[in-house]
Protein backbone atom coordinates (compact mmCIF):
# COMPACT_ATOMS: atom_id res chain seq x y z
CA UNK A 1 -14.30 -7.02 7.76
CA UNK A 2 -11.32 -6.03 9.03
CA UNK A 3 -10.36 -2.25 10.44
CA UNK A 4 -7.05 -0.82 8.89
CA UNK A 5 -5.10 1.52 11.06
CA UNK A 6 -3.95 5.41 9.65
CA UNK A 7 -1.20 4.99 7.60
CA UNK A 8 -1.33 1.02 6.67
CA UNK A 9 -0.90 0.58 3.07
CA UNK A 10 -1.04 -3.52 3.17
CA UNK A 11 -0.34 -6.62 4.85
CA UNK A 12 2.90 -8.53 5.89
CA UNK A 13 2.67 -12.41 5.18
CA UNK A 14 1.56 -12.87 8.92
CA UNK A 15 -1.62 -10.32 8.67
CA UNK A 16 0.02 -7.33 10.28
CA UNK A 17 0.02 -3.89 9.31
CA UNK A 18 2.60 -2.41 6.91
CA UNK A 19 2.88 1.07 8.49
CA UNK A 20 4.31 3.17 5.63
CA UNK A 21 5.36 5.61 7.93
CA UNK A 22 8.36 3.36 8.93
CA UNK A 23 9.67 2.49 5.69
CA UNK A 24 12.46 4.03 4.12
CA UNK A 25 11.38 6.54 1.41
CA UNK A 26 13.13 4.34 -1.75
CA UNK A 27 10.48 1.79 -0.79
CA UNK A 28 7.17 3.68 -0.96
CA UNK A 29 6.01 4.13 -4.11
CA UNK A 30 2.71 5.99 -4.90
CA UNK A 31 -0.66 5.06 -6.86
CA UNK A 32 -0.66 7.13 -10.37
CA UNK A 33 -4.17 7.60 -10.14
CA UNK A 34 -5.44 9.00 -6.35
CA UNK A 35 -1.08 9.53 -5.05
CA UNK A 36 -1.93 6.86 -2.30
CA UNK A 37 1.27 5.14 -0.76
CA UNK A 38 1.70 1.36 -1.65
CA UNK A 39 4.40 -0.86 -0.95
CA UNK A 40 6.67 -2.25 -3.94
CA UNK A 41 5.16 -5.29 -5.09
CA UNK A 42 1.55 -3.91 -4.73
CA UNK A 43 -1.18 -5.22 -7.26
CA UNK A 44 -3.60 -2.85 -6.50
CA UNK A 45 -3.90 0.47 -4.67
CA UNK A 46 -5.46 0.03 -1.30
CA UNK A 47 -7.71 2.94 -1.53
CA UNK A 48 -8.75 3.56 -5.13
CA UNK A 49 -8.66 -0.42 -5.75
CA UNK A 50 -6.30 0.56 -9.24
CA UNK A 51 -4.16 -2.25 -10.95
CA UNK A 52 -0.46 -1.07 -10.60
CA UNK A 53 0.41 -4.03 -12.87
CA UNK A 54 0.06 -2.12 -15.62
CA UNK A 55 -2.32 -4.70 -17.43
């Protein structure tokens, strides 16, 4: 299993870290159900494991 550093909210194509803390603010968006950060795109919130699909 693989340890996540504070503040990652995903994965680049290559494995690495996304480190919301560096991204501009129009490209954080939040989970609607625990306020987590998650990169645009996300399927699922990293920590609460919600669809952000919207299925």
């Amino acid at each position: 299993m693989r340890n996540h550093c504070a503040g990652a909210i995903g994965f680049c194509e290559d494995g690495e870290d996304i480190d919301w803390l560096f991204l501009p603010v129009p490209q954080i968006n939040f989970c609607p159900k625990c306020g987590t950060p998650v990169v645009p795109g996300a399927r699922f919130c990293g920590k609460c494991g919600i669809s952000l699909r919207g299925e």
